[in-house]
N, C-alpha and C. Protein backbone atom coordinates (compact mmCIF):
# COMPACT_ATOMS: atom_id res chain seq x y z
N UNK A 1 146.34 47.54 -105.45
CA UNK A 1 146.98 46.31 -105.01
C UNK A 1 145.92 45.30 -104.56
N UNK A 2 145.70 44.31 -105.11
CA UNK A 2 145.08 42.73 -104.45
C UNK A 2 145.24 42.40 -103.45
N UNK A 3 144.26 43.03 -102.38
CA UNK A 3 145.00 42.26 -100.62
C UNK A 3 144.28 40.59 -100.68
N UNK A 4 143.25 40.30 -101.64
CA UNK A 4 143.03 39.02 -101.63
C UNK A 4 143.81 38.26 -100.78
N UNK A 5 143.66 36.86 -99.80
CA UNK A 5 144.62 36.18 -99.26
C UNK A 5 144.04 34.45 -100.57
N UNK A 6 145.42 33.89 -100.87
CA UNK A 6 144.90 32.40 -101.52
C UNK A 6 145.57 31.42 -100.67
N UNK A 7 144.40 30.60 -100.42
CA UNK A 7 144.23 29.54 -99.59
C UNK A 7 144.37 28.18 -100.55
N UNK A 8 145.26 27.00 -99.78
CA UNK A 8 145.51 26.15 -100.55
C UNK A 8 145.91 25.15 -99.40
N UNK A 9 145.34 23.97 -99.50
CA UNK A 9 145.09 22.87 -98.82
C UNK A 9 145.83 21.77 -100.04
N UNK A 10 147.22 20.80 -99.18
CA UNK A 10 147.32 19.70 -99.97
C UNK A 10 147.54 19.02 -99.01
N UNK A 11 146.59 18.06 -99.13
CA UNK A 11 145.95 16.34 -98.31
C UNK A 11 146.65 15.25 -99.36
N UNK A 12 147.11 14.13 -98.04
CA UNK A 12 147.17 12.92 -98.36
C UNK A 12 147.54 11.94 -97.60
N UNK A 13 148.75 11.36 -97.31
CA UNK A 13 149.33 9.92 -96.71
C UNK A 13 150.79 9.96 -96.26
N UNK A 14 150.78 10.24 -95.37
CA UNK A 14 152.60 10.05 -94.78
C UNK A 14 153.60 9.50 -96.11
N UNK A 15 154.83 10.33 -96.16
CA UNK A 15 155.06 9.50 -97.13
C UNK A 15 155.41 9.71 -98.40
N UNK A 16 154.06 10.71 -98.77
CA UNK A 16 153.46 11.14 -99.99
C UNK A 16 154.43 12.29 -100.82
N UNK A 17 155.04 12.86 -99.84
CA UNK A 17 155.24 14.03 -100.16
C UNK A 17 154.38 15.22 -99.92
N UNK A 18 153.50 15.44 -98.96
CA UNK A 18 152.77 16.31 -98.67
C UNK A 18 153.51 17.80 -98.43
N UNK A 19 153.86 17.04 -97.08
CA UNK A 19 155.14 18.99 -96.43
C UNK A 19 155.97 19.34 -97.58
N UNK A 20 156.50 18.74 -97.99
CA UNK A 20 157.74 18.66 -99.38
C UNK A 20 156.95 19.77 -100.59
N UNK A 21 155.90 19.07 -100.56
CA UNK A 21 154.97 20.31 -102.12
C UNK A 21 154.59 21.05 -101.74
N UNK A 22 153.89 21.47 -100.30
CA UNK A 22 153.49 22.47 -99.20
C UNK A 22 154.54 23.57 -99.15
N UNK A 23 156.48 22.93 -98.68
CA UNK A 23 156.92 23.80 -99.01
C UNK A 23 157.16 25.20 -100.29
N UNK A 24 157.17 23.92 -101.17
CA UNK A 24 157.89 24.32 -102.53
C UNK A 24 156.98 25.48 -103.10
N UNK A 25 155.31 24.98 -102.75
CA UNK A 25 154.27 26.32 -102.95
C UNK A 25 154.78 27.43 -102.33
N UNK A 26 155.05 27.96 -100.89
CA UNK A 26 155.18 27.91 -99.82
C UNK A 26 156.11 29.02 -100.45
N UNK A 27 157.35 28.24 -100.69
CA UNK A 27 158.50 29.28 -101.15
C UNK A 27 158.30 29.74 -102.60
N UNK A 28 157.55 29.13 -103.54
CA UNK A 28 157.61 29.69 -104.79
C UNK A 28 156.67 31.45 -104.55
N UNK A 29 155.71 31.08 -103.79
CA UNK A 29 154.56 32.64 -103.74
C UNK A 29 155.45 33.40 -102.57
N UNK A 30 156.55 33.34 -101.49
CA UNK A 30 157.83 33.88 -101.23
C UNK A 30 158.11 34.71 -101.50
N UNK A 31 158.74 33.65 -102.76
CA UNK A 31 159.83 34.08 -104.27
C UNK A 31 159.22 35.61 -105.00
N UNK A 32 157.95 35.44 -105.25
CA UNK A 32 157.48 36.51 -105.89
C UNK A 32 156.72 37.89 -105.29
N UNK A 33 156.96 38.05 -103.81
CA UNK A 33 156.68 39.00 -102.74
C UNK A 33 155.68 39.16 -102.03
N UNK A 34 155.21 37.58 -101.81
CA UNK A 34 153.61 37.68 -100.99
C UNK A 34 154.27 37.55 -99.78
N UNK A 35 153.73 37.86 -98.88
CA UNK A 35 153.37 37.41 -97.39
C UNK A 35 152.91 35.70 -96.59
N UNK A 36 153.68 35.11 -96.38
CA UNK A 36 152.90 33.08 -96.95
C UNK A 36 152.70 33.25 -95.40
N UNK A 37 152.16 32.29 -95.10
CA UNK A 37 152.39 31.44 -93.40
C UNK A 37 151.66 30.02 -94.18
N UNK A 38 152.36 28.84 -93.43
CA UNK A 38 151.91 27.52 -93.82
C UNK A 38 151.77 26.63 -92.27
N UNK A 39 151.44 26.11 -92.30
CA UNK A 39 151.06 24.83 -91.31
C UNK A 39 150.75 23.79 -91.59
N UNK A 40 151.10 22.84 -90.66
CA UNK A 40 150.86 21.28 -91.03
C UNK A 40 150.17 20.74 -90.22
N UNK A 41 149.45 20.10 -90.21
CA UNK A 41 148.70 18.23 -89.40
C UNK A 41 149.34 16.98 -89.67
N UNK A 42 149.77 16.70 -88.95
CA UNK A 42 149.85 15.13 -88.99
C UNK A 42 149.21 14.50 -88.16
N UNK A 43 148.36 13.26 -88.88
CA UNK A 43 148.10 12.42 -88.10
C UNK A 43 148.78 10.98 -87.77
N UNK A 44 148.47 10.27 -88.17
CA UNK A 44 149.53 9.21 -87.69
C UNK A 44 150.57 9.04 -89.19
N UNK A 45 150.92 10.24 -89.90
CA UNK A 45 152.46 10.25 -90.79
C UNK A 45 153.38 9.68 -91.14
N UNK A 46 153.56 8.71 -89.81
CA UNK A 46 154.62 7.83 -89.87
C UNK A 46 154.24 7.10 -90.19
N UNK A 47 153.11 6.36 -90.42
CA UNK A 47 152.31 4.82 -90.26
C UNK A 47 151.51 5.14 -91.64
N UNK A 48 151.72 5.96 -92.59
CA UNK A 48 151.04 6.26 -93.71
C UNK A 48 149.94 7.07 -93.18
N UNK A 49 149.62 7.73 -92.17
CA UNK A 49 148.30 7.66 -91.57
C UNK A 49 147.97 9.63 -92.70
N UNK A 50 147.00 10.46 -92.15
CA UNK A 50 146.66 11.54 -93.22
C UNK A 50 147.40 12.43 -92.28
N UNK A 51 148.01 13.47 -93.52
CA UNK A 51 148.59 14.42 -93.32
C UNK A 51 148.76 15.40 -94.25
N UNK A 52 148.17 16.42 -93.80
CA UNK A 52 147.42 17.81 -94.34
C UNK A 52 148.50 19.10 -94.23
N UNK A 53 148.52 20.14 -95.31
CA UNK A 53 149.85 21.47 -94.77
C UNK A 53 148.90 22.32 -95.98
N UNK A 54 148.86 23.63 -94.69
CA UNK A 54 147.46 24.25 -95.55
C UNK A 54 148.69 25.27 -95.58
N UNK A 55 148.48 25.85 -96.91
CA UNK A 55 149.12 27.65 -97.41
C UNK A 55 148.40 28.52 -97.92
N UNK A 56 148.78 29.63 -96.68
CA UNK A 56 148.00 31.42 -97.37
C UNK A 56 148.97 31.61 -97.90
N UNK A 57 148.71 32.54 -98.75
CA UNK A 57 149.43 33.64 -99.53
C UNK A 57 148.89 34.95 -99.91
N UNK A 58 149.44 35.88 -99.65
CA UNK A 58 149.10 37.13 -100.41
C UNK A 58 149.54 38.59 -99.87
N UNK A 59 148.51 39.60 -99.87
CA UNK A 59 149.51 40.86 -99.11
C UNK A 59 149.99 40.63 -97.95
N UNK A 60 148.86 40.29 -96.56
CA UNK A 60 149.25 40.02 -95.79
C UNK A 60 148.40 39.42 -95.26
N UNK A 61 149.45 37.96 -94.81
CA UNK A 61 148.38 37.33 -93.89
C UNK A 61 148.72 36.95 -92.63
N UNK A 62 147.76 36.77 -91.64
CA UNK A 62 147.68 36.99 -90.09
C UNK A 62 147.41 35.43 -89.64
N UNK A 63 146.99 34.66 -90.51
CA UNK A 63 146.79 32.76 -89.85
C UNK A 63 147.40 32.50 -90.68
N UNK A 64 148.21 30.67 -90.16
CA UNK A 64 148.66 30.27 -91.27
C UNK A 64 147.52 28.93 -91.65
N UNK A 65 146.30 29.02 -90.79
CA UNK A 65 145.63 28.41 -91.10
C UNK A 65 144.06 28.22 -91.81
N UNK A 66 144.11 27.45 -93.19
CA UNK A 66 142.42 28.17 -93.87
C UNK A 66 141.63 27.82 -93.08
N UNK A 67 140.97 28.72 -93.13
CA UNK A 67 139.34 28.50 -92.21
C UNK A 67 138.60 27.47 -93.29
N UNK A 68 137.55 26.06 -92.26
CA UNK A 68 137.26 25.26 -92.66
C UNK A 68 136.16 25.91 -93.79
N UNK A 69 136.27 25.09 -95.29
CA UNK A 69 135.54 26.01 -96.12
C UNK A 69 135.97 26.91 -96.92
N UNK A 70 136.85 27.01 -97.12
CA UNK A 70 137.19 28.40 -97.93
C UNK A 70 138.61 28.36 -98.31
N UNK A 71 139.03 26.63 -98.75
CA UNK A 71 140.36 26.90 -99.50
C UNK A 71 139.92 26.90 -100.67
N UNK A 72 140.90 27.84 -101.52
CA UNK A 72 140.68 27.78 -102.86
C UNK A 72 141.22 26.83 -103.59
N UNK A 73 142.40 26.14 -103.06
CA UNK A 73 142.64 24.79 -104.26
C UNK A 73 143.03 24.25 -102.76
N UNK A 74 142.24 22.66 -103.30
CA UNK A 74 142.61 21.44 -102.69
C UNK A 74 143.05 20.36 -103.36
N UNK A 75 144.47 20.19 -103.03
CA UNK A 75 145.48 19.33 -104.02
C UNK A 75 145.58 17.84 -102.85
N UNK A 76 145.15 16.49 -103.68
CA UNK A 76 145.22 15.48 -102.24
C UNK A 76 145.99 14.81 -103.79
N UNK A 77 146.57 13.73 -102.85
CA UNK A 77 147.40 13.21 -102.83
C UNK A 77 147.39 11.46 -103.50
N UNK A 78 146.07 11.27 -102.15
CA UNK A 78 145.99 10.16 -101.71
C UNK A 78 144.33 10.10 -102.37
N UNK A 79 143.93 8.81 -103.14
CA UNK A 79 142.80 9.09 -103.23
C UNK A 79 141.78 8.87 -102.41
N UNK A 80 142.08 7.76 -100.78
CA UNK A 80 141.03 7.89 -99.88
C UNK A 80 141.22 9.58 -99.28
N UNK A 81 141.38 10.14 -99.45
CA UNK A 81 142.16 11.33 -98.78
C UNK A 81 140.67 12.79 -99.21
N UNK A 82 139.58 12.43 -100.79
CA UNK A 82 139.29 13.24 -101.16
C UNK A 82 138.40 13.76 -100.38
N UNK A 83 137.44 12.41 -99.99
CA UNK A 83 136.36 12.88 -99.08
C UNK A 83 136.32 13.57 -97.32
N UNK A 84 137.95 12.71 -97.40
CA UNK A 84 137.98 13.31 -95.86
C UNK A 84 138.34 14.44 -95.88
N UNK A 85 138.59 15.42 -96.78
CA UNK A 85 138.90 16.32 -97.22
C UNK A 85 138.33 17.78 -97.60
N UNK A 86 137.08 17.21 -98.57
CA UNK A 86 136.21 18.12 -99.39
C UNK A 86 135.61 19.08 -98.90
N UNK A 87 135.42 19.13 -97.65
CA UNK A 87 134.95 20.02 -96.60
C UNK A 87 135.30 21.08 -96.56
N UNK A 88 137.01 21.09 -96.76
CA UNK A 88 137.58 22.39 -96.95
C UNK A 88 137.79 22.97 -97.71
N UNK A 89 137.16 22.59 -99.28
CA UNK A 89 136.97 23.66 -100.06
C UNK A 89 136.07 24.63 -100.51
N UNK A 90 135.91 25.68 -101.02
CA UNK A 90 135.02 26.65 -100.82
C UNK A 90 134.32 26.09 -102.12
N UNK A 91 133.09 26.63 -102.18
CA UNK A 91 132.24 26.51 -103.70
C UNK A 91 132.96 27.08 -104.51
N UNK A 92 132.60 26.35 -105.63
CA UNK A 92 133.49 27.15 -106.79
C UNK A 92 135.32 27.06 -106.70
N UNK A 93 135.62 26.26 -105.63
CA UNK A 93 136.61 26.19 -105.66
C UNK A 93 137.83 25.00 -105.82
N UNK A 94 139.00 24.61 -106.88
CA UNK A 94 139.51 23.74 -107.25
C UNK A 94 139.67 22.54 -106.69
N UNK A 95 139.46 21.14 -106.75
CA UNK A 95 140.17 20.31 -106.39
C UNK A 95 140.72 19.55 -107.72
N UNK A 96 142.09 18.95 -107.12
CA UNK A 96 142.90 18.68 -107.81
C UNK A 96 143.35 17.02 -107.37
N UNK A 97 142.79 15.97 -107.87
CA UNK A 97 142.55 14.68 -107.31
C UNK A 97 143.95 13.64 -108.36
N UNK A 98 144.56 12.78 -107.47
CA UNK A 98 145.28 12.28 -107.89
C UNK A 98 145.00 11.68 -109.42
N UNK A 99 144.03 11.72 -109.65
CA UNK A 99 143.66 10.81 -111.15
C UNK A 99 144.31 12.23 -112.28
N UNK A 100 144.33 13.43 -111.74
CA UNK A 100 144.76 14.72 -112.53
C UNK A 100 146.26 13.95 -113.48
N UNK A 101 147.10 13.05 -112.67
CA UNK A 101 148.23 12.58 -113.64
C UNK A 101 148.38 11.30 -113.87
N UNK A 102 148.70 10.74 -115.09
CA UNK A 102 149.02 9.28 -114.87
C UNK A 102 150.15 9.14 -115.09
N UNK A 103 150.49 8.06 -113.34
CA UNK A 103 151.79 7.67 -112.89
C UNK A 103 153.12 7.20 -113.53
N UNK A 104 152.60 6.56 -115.04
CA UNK A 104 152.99 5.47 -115.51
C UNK A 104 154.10 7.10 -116.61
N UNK A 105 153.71 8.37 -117.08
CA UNK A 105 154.50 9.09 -117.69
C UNK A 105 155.74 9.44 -116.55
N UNK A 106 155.59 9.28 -115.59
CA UNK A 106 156.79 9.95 -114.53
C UNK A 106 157.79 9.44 -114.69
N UNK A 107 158.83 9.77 -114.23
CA UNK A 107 160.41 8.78 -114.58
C UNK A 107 160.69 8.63 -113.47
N UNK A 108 160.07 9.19 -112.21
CA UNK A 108 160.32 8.76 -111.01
C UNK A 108 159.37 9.18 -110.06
N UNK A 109 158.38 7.89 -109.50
CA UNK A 109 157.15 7.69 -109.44
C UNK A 109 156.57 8.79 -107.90
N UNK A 110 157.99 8.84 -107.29
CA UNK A 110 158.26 9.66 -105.50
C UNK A 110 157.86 11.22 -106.39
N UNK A 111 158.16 11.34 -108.09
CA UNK A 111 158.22 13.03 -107.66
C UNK A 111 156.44 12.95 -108.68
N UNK A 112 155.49 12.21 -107.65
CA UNK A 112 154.10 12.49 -108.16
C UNK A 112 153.37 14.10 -107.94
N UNK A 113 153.91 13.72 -106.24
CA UNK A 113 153.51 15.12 -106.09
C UNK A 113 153.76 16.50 -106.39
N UNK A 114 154.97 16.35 -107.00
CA UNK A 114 155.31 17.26 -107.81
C UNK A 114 154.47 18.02 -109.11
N UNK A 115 154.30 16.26 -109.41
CA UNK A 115 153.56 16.51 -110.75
C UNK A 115 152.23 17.33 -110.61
N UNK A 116 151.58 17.24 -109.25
CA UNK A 116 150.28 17.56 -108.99
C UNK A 116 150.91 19.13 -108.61
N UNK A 117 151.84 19.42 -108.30
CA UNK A 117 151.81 21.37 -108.35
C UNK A 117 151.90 21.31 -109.98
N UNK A 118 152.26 20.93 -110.06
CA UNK A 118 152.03 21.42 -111.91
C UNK A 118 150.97 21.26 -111.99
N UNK A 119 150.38 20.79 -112.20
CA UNK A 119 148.53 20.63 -112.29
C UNK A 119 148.04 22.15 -111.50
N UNK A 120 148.54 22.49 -110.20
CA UNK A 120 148.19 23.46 -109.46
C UNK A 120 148.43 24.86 -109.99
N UNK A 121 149.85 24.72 -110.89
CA UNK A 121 150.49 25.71 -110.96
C UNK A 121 149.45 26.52 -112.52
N UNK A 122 148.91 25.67 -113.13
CA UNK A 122 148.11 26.41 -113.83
C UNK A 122 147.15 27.41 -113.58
N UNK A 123 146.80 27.05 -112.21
CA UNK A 123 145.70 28.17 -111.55
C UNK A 123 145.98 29.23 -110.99
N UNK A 124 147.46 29.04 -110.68
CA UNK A 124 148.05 30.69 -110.18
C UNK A 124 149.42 31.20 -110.71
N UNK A 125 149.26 32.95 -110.37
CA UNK A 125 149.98 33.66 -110.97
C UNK A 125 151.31 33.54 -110.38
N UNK A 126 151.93 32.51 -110.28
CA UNK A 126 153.27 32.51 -110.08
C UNK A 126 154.12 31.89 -111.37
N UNK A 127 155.24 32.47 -111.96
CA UNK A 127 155.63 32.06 -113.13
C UNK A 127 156.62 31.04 -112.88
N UNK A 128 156.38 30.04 -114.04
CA UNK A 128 157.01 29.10 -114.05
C UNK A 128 158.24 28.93 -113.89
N UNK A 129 159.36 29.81 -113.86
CA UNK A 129 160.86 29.71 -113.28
C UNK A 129 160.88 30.15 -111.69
N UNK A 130 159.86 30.89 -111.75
CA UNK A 130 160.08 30.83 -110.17
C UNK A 130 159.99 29.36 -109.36
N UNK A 131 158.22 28.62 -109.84
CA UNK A 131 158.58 27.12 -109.58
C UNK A 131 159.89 26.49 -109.89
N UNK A 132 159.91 26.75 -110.79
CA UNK A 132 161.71 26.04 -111.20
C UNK A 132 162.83 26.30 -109.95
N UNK A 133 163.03 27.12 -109.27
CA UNK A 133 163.61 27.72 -108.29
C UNK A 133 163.61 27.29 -106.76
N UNK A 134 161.98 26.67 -107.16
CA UNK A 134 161.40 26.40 -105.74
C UNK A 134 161.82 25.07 -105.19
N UNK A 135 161.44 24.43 -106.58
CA UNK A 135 161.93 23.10 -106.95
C UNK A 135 163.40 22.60 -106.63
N UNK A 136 164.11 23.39 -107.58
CA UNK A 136 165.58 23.82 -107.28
C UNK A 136 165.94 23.36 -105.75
N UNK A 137 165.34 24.52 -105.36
CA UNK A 137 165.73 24.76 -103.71
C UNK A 137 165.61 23.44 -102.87
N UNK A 138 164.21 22.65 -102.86
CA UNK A 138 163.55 21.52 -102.36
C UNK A 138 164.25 20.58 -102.49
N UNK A 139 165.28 20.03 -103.58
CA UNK A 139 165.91 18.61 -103.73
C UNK A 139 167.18 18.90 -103.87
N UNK A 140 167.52 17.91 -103.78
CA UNK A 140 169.25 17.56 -103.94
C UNK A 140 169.50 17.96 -105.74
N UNK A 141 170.27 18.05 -106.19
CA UNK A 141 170.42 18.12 -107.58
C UNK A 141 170.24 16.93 -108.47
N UNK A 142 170.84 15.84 -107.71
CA UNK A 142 170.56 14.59 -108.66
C UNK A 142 168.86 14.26 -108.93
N UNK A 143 168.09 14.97 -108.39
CA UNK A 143 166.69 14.96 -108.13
C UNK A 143 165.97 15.99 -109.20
N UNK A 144 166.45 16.76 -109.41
CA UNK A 144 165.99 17.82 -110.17
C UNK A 144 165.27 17.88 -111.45
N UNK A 145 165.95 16.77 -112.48
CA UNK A 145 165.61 16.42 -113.95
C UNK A 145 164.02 15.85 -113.54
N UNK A 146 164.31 14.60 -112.70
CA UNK A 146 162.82 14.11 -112.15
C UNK A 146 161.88 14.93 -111.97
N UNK A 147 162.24 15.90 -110.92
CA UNK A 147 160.94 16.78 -110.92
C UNK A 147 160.76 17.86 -111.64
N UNK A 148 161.77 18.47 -112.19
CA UNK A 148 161.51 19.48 -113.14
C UNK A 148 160.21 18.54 -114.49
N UNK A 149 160.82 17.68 -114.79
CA UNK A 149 159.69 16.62 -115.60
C UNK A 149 158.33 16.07 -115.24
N UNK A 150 158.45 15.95 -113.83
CA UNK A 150 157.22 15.72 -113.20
C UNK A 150 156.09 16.64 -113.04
N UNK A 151 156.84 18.39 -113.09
CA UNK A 151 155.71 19.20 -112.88
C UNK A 151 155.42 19.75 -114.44
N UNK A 152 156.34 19.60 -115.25
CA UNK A 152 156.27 19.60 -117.04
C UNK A 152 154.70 18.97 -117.24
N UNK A 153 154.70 17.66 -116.57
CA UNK A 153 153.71 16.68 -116.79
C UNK A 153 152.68 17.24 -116.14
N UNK A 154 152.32 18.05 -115.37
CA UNK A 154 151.36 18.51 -114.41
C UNK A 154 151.17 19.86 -114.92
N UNK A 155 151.91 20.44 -115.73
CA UNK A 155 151.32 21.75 -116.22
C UNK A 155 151.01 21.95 -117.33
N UNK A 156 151.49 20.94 -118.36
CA UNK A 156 151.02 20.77 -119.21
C UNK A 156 149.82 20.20 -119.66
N UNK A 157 148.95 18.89 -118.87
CA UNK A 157 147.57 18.33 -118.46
C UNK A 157 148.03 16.96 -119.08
N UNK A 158 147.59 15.73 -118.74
CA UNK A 158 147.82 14.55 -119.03
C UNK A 158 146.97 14.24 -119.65
């Protein structure tokens, strides 16, 4: 068994959808029998200001917070967001920068961040109906076509 723990940092802007894709990770690695803990930062959130929601996953984990350095994917949001950011990823390890999708394929521009777990979702072993599920879970139904399309666009590569 893989006691590996995966660390995943998504940065950006009140607003953004940060906690919202934080969850949906959150519950998709859940879904498939890891152990998660997640946490959030906000800084000034309300005011657009940065706001960060880091997720472990794996056999078992004991923080819900990555140690500075050593996330394995850093998904931002926001593009002033990269540098204040970069710190926390480990060498060798993903970032995933808003330029990963262009805005202009979305059919609805709020489910970006969506699009960027699709981008994410290529790097880990969680299968794609489970995202579907997660997704599911996260929105209202009239919402769904949007983002089910949005992370289409993000896993497929733009």
């Amino acid at each position: 068994m893989n006691h590996r723990v995966t660390n995943i940092i998504i940065a950006g802007l009140g607003g953004q959808g940060v906690l919202t894709a934080a969850g949906i990770v959150a519950d998709a690695a859940f879904r498939c029998g890891h152990d998660v803990k997640q946490s959030e930062l906000h800084g000034m959130s309300q005011r657009g200001g940065s706001v960060s929601s880091d997720i472990r996953y794996g056999h078992k984990v004991f923080s819900p917070m990555v140690p500075t350095g050593e996330a394995d994917f850093l998904v931002v949001v926001a593009t002033d967001q990269i540098e204040v950011n970069r710190h926390q990823l480990r060498h060798g390890g993903v970032l995933i920068t808003p330029d990963a999708i262009d805005p202009s394929k979305l059919t609805n521009k709020k489910s970006f961040n969506v699009a960027q777990l699709g981008v994410l979702s290529r790097h880990l072993d969680i299968p794609e109906s489970v995202w579907h599920d997660a997704i599911r879970a996260a929105f209202p139904e009239k919402l769904h076509a949007a983002n089910f399309q949005a992370f289409a666009l993000g896993r497929k590569g733009t």
